[in-house]
Protein backbone atom coordinates (compact mmCIF):
# COMPACT_ATOMS: atom_id res chain seq x y z
CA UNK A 1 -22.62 -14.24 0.83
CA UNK A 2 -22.82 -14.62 4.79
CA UNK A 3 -23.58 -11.10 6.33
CA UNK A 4 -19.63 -9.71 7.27
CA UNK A 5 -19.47 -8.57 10.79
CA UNK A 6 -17.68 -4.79 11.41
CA UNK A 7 -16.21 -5.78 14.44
CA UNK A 8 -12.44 -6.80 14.54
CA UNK A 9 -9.68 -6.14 17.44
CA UNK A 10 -7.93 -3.81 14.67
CA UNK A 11 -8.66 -0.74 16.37
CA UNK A 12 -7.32 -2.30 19.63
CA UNK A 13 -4.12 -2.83 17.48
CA UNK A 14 -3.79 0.08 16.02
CA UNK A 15 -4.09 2.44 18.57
CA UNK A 16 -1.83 0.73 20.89
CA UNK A 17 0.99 0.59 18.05
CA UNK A 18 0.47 4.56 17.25
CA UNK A 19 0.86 5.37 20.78
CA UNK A 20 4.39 2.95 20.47
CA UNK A 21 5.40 4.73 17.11
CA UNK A 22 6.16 8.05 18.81
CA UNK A 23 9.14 6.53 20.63
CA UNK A 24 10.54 7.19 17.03
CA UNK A 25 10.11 10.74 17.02
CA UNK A 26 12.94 11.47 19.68
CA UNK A 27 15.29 9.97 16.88
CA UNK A 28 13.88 12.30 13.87
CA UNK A 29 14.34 15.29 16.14
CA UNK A 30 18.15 14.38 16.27
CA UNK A 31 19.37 16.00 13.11
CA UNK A 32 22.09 13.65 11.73
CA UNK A 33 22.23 10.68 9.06
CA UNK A 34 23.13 8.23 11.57
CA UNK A 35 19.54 8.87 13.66
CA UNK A 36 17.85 8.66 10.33
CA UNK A 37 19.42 5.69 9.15
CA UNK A 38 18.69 4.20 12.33
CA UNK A 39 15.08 4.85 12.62
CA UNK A 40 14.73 3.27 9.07
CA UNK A 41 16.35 0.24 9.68
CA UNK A 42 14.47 0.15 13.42
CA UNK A 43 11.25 0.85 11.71
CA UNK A 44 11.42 -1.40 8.54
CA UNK A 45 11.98 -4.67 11.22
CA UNK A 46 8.99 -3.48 13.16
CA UNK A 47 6.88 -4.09 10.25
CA UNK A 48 8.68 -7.04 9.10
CA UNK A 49 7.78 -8.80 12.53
CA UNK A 50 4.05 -7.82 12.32
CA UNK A 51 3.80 -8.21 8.36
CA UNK A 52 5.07 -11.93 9.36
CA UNK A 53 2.76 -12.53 12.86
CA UNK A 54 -0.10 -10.50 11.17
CA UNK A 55 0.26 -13.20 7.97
CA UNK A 56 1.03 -16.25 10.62
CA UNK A 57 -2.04 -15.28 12.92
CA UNK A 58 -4.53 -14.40 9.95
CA UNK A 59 -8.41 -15.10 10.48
CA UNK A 60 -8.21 -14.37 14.48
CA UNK A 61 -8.31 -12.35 16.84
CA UNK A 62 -4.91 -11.65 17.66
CA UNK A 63 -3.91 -11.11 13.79
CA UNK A 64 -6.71 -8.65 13.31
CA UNK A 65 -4.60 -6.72 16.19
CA UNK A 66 -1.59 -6.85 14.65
CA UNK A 67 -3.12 -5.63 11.12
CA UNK A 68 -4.36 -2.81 12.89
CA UNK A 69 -0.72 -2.45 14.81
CA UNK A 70 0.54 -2.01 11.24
CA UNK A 71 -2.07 0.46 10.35
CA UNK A 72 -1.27 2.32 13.62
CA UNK A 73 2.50 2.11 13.61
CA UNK A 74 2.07 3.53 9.55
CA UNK A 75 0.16 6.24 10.66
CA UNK A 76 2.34 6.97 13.68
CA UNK A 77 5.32 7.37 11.92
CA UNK A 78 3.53 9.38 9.00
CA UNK A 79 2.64 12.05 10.94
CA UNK A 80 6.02 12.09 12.73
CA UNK A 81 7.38 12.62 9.24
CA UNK A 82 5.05 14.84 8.17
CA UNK A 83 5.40 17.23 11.08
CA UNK A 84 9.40 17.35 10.05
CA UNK A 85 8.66 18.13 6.93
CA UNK A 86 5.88 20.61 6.63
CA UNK A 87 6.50 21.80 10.97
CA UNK A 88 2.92 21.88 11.23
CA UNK A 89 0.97 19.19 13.78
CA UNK A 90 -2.23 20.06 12.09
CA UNK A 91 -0.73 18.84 8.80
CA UNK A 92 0.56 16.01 10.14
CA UNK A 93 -2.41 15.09 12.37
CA UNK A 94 -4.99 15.17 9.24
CA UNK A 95 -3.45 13.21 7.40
CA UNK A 96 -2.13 11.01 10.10
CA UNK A 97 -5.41 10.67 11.23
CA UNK A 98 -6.76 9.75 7.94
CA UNK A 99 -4.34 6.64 7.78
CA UNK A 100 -5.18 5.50 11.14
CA UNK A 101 -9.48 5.44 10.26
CA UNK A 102 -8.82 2.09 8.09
CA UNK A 103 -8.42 0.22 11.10
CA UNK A 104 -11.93 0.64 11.61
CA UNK A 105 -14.26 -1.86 9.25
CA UNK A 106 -16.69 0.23 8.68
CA UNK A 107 -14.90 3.26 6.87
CA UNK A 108 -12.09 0.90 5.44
CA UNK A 109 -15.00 -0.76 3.26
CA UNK A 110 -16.54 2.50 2.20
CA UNK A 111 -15.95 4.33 -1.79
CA UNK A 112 -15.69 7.75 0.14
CA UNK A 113 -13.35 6.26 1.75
CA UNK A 114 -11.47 5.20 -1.01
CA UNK A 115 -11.22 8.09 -2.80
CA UNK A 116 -9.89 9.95 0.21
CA UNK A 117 -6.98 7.48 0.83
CA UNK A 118 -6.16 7.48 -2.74
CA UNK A 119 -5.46 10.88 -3.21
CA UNK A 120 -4.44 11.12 0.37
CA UNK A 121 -1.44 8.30 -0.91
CA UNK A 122 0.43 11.09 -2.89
CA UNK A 123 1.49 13.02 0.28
CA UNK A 124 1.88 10.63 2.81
CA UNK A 125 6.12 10.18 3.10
CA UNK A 126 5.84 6.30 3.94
CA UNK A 127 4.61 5.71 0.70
CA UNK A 128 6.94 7.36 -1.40
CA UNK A 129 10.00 4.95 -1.72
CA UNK A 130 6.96 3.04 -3.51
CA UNK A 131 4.68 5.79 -5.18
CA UNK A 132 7.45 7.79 -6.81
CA UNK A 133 9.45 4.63 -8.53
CA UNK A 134 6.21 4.36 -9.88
CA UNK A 135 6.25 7.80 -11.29
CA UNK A 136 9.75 6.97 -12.77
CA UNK A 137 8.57 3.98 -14.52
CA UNK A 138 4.98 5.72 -15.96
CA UNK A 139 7.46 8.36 -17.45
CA UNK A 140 10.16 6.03 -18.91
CA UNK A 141 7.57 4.14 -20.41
CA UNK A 142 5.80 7.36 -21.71
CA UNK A 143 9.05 8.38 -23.45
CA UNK A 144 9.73 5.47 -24.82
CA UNK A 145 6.31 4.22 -26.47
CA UNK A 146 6.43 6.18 -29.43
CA UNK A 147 9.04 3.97 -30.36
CA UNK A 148 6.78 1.17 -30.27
CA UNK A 149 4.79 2.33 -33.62
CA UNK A 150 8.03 2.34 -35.98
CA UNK A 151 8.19 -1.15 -36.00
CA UNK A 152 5.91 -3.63 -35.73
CA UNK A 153 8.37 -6.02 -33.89
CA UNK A 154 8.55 -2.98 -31.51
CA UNK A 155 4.81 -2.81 -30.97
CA UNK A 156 5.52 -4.26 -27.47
CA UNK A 157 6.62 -0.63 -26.02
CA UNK A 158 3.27 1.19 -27.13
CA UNK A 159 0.81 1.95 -24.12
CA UNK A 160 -2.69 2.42 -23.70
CA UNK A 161 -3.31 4.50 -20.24
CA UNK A 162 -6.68 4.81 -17.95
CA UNK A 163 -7.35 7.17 -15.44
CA UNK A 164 -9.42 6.64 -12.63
CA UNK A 165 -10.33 9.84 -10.55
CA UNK A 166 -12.19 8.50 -7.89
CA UNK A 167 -8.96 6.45 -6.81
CA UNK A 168 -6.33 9.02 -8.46
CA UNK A 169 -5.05 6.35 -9.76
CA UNK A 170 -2.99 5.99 -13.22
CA UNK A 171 -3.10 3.22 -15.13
CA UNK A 172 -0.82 1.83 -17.82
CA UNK A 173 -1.33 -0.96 -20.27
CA UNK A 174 2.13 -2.66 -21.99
CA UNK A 175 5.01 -0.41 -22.32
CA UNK A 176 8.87 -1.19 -21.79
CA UNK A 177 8.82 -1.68 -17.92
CA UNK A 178 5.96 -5.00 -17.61
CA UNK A 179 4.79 -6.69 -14.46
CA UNK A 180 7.62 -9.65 -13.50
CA UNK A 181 7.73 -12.89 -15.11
CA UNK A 182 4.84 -14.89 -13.89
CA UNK A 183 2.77 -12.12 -13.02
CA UNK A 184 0.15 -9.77 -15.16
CA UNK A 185 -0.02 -6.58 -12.66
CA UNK A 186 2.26 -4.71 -10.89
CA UNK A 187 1.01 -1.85 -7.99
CA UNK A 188 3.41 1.00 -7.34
CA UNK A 189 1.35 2.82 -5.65
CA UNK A 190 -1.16 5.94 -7.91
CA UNK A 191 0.86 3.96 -10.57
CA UNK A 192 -0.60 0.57 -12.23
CA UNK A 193 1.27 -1.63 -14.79
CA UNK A 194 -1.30 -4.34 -16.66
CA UNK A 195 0.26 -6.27 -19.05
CA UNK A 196 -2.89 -6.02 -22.26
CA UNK A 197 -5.10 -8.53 -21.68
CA UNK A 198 -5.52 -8.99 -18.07
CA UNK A 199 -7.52 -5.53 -17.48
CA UNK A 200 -9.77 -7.53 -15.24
CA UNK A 201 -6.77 -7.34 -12.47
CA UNK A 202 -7.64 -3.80 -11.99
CA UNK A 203 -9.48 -3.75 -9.35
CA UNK A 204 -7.15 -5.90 -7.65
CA UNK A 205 -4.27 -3.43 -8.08
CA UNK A 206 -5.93 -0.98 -6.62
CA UNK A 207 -6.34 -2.41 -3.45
CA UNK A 208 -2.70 -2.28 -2.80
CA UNK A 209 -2.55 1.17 -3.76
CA UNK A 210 -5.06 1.26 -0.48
CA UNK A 211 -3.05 -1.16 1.20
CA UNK A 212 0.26 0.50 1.12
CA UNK A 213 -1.77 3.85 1.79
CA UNK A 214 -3.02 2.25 4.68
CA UNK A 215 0.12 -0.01 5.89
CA UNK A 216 3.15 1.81 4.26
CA UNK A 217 6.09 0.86 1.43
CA UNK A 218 7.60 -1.73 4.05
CA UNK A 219 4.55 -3.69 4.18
CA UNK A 220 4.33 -3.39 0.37
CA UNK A 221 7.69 -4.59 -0.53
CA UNK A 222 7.38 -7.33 2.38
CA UNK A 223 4.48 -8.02 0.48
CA UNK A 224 6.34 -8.61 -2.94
CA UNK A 225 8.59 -11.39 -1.42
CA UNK A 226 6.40 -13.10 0.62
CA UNK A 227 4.21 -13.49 -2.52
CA UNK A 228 7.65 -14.47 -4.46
CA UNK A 229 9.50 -16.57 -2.56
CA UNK A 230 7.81 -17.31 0.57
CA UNK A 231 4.61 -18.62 -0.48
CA UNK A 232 4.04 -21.49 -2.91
CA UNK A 233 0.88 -19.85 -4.29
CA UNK A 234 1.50 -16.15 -4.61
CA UNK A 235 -2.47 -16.01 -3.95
CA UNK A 236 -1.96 -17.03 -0.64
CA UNK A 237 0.31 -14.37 0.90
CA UNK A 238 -1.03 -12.03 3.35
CA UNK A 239 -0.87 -8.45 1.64
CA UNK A 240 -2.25 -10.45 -1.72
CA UNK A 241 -5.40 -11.27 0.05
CA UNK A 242 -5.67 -7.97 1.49
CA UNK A 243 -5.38 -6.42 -1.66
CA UNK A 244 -8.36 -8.76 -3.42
CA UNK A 245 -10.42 -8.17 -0.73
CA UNK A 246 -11.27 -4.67 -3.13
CA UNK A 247 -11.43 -7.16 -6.15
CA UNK A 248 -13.50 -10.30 -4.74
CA UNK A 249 -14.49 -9.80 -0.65
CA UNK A 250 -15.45 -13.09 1.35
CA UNK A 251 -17.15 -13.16 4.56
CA UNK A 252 -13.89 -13.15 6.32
CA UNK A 253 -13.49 -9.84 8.65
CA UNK A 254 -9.88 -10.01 6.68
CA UNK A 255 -12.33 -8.35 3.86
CA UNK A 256 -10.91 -5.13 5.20
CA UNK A 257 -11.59 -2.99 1.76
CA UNK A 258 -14.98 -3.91 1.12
């Protein structure tokens, strides 16, 4: 493998979108449903237009900005929510922080580094529409498994589970609630679904636990469809090859978790 350079304009990116992300934090200080409503929807098309430029401009220059505006607009915005929740800037700023350092190369790429985002995931609030569905579906499959060994027509439900602590991440093999049709893994988050078989997608799955730790649920569930219905091979969209890049990294700066 060609020696991968560290150097990308993903830095540039994101610290030019953080700086933009706190003209959200005049509407969070308004407390009424409307604001909130308002910064979601505001927020979600700000990372549909640079999940779709990011994926148009890929391999250059100008999409390695825009990956890192992602990263920085993510961060920005999880550390705006953080400081409403917890009313602590140190709080938010650590964590915040921590988001933002995977626009740089060379700590994206490193295990340390890994293992801090993944446990980092659980508490950042831009990751929870995706993290804690996940929860819901670990449980319901959980409750339901035992079912599986009455029958063996039912042996479909039973589970086999894996924990990996260095990611904090919880994986589940068959039960009720199975990747989609067509598919053999499904991310939500700490939370990994692998139909039995295909354990070898692991790795994979993991990097969009980093990805959506890194980039936020938007960009995940962007992610989703574009691989779905936008793409003719689902390989090809742009959080997918993000994701292997933890799995199977090329020479490509786009390598961005190892």
């Amino acid at each position: 493998m060609p020696k991968r350079s560290f150097l990308s304009a993903s830095p540039i990116g994101a610290i030019l979108s953080f700086c933009s992300s706190w003209g959200y934090y005049s509407l969070a200080e308004i407390s009424s449903s409307f604001s909130w409503i308002l910064l979601f929807a505001v927020a979600s098309t700000h990372f549909v237009l640079l999940y779709l430029f990011a994926s148009r401009f890929q391999r250059t220059p100008l999409g390695e900005g825009l990956r890192g505006a992602i990263i920085g607009l993510n961060a920005g915005l999880n550390t705006v929510l953080l400081y409403q929740l917890s009313g602590s800037w140190i709080v938010a700023g650590i964590l915040g922080g921590l988001v933002f350092l995977s626009a740089f190369l060379f700590i994206s790429r490193h295990s340390w580094y890994h293992t801090v985002l993944g446990y980092s995931n659980w508490l950042l609030p831009m990751s929870w529409p995706v993290s804690y569905i996940g929860l819901l579906i670990y449980l319901v499959n959980l409750l339901v498994a035992p079912i599986g060994y009455m029958h063996p027509l039912l042996r479909a439900l039973r589970v086999r589970l894996y924990i990996d602590l260095s990611t904090s991440t919880f994986t589940m093999y068959g039960g009720l609630i199975r990747p989609f049709k067509g598919f053999s893994g499904l991310n939500m988050g700490n939370f990994i679904f692998i139909n039995p078989g295909w354990e070898h997608l692991l790795r994979h799955e993991i990097g969009h636990l980093f990805s959506l730790a890194a980039m936020g649920s938007v960009f995940h569930y962007i992610g989703g469809i574009d691989e779905n219905y936008l793409q003719q091979n689902y390989w090809e969209a742009y959080a997918e090859y993000l994701a292997e890049s933890y799995n199977s990294p090329s020479a490509s700066g786009m390598s961005m978790w190892r």
